[in-house]
Protein backbone atom coordinates (compact mmCIF):
# COMPACT_ATOMS: atom_id res chain seq x y z
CA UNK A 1 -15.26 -35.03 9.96
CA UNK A 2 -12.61 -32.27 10.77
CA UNK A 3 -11.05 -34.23 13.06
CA UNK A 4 -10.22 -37.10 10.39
CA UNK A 5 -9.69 -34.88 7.56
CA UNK A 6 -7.17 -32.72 9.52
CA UNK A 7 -5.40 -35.62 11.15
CA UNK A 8 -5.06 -37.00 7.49
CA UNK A 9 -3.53 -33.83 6.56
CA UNK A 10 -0.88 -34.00 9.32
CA UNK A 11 0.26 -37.58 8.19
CA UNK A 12 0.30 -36.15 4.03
CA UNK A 13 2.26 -33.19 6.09
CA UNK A 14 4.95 -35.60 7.99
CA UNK A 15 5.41 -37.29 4.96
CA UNK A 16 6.41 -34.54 2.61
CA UNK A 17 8.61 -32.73 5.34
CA UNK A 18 10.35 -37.10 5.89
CA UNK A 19 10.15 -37.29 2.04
CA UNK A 20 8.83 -40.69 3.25
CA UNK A 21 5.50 -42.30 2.09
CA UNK A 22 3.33 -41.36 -0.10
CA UNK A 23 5.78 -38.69 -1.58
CA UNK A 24 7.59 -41.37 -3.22
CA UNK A 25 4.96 -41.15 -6.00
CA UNK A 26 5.09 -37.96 -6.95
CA UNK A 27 8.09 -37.87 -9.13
CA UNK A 28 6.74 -40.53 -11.20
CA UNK A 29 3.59 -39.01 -11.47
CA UNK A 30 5.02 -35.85 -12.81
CA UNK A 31 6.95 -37.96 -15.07
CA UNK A 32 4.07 -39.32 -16.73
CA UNK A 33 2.24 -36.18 -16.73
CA UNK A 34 4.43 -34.23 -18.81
CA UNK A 35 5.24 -37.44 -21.26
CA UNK A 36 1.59 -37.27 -22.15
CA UNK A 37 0.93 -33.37 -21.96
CA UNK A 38 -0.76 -32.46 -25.69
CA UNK A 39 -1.68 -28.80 -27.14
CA UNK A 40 -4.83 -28.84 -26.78
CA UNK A 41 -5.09 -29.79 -22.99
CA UNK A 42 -1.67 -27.52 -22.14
CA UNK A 43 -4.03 -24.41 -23.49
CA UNK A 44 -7.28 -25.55 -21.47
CA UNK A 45 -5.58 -26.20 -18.33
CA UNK A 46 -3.31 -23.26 -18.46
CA UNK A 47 -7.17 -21.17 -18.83
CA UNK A 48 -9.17 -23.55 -16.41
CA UNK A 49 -6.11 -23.05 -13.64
CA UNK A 50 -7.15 -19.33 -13.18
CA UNK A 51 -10.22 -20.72 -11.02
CA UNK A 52 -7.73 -21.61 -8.15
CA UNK A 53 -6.37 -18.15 -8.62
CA UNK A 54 -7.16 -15.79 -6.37
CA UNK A 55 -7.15 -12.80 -8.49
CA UNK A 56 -10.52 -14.25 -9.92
CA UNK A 57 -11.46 -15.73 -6.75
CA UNK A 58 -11.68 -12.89 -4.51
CA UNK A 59 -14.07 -10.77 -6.76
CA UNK A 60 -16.31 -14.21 -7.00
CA UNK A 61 -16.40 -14.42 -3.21
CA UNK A 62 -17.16 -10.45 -3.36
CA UNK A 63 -20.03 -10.21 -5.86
CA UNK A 64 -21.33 -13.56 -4.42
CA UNK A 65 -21.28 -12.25 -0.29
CA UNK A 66 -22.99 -8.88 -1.23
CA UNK A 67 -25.39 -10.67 -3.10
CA UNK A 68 -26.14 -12.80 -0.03
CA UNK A 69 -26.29 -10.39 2.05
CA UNK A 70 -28.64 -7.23 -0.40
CA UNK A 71 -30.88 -10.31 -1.34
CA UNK A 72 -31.80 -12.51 1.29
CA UNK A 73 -29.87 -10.77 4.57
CA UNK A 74 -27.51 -13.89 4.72
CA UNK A 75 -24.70 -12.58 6.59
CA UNK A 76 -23.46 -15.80 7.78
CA UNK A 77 -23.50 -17.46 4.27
CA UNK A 78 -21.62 -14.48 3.50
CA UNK A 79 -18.82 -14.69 6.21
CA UNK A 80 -18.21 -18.55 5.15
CA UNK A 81 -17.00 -17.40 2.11
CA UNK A 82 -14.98 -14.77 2.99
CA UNK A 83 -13.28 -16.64 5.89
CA UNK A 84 -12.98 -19.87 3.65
CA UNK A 85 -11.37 -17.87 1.30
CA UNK A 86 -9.25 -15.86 3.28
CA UNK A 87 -8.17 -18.23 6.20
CA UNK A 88 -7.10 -20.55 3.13
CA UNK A 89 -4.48 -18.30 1.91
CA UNK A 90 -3.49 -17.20 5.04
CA UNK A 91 -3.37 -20.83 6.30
CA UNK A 92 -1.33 -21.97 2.71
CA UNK A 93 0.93 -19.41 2.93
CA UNK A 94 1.48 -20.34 6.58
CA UNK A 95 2.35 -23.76 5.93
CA UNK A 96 4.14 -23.12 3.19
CA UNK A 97 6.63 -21.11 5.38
CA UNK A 98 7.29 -23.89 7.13
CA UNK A 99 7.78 -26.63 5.23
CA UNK A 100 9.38 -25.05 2.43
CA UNK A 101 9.26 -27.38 -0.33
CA UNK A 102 11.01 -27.15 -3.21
CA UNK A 103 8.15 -27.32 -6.52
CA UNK A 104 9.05 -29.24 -9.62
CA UNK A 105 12.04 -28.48 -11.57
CA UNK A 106 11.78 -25.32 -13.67
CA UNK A 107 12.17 -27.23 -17.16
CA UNK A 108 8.69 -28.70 -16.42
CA UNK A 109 7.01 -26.03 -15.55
CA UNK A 110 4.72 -24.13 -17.96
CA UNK A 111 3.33 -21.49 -16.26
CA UNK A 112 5.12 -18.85 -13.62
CA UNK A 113 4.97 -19.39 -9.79
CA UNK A 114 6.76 -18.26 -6.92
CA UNK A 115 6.98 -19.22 -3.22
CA UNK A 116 7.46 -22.98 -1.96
CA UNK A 117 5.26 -25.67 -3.26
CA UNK A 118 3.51 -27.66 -0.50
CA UNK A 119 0.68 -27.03 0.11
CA UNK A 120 -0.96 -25.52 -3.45
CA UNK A 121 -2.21 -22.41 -2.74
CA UNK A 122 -4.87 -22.77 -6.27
CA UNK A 123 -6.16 -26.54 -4.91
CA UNK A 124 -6.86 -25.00 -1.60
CA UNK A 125 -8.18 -21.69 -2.72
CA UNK A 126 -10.52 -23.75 -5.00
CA UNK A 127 -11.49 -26.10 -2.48
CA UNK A 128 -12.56 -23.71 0.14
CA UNK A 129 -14.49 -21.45 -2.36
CA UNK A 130 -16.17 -24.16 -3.90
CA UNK A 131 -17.08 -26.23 -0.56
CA UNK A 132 -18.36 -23.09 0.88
CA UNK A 133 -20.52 -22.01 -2.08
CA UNK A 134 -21.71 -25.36 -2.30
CA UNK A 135 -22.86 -26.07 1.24
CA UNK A 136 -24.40 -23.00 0.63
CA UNK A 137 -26.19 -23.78 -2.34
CA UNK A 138 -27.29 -26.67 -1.36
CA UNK A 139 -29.00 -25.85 1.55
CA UNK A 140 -33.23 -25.74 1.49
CA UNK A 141 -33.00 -28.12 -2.21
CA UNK A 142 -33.85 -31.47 -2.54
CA UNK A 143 -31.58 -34.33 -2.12
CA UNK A 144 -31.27 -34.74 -6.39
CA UNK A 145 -30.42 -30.80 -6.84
CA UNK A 146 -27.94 -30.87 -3.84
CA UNK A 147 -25.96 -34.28 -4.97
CA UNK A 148 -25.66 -31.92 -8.18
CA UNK A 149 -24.31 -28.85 -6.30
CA UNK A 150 -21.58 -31.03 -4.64
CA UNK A 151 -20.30 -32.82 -7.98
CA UNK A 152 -19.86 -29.22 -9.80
CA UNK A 153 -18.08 -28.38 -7.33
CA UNK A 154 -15.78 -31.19 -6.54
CA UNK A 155 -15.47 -31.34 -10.91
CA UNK A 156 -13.85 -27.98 -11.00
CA UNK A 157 -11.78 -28.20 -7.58
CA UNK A 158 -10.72 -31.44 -9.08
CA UNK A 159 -9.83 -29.81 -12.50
CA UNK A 160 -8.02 -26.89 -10.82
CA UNK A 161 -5.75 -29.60 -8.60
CA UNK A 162 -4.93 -31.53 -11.93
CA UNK A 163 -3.88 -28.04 -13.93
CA UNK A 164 -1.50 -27.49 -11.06
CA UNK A 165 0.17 -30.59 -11.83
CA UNK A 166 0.09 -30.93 -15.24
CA UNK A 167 1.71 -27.38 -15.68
CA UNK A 168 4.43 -28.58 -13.33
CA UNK A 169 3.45 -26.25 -10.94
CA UNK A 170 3.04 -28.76 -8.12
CA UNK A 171 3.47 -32.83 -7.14
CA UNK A 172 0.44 -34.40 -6.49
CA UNK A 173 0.53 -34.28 -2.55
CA UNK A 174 1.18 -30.99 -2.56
CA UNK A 175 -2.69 -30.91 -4.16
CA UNK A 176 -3.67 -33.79 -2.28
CA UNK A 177 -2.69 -31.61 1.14
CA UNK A 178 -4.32 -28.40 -0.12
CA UNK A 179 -7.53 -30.21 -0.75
CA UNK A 180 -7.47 -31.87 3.07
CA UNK A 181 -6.70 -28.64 5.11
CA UNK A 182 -9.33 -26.86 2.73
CA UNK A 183 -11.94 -29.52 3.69
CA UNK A 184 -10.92 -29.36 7.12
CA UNK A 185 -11.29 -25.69 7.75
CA UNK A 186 -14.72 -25.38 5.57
CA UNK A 187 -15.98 -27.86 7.79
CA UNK A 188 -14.92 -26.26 10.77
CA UNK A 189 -16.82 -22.92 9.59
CA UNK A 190 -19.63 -24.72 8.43
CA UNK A 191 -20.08 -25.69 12.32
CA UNK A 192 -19.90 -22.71 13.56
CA UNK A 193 -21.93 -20.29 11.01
CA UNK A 194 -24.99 -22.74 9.38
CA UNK A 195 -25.34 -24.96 12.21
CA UNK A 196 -27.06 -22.53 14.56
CA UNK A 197 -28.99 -21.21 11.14
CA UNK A 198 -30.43 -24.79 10.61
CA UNK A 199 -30.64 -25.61 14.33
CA UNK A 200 -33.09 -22.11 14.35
CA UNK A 201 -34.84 -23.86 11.07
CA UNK A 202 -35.86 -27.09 12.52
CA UNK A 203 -37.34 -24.90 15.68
């Protein structure tokens, strides 16, 4: 799954450093975005966008790895979100350096960023938080319960992406590639920390 997901990533990745491909879309989509942004939504999104932040991230992953680890001695659960956390923003900023794309004009923004745009640093942060805590979640529940676990958290990863463009914070690929690379490195950690935990289950 990596594999795909991260060579998927690398064509999204070619095509916003060519400005070829897919990027061709995302002007229009920002177009239509802001010609149909309302009150209402502008206020929710500009709240609901925080969850991709990691000033409210980090003390999530914090509270949630002690927890882990004081109630149930679940230090690798623990570790997965920490690193998914941290080697997101490490890896977004990373990428970021190098690719150095330019984010929406500043007339459509509504909210204040900084830095270059691709890949979005909240999308990522979001989906590597929420992958994690939802792999972990899920594991030891029935199949109904852990379907469940996996739609919350692709609704809200998927709500934090969409605030980012809507507020004119990012173009849609640059959400599109912070969702891949987050998928991609969750599932590389997931190999390495619960696979030996469920391989040691099943014995």
């Amino acid at each position: 799954m990596a594999g795909g997901v991260g060579a998927l990533f690398a064509v999204i990745t070619w095509n916003v450093v060519a400005g070829v491909g897919v990027v061709g879309f995302d002007g229009d989509v920002e177009r239509a975005v802001v010609e149909r942004r309302v009150g209402w939504a502008t206020v929710t999104l500009k709240i609901l966008t925080w969850l991709g932040s990691s000033l409210v991230l980090w003390p999530v992953v914090a509270v949630a790895a002690l927890f882990l680890i004081w109630k149930g001695r679940r230090r690798r659960e623990a570790l997965l979100l920490v690193l998914a956390l941290g080697g997101s923003i490490a890896m977004s900023e990373l990428v970021k350096a190098i690719v150095d794309r330019p984010r929406p004009a500043a007339s459509l923004r509504l909210v204040a960023v900084t830095g270059s745009a691709y890949p979005s640093g909240h999308a990522m942060d979001a989906a590597a938080v929420f992958a994690a805590s939802a792999l972990i979640l899920a594991a030891g529940h029935p199949g109904g319960a852990r379907a469940w676990t996996f739609v919350v958290a692709a609704s809200v990863t998927l709500v934090v992406g969409w605030s980012r463009i809507y507020l004119g914070a990012h173009w849609l690929t640059d959400v599109v590639g912070g969702y891949l690379l987050a998928t991609c490195w969750v599932a590389v950690l997931a190999v390495v920390l619960l696979r030996p935990r469920a391989a040691r289950a099943r014995t």
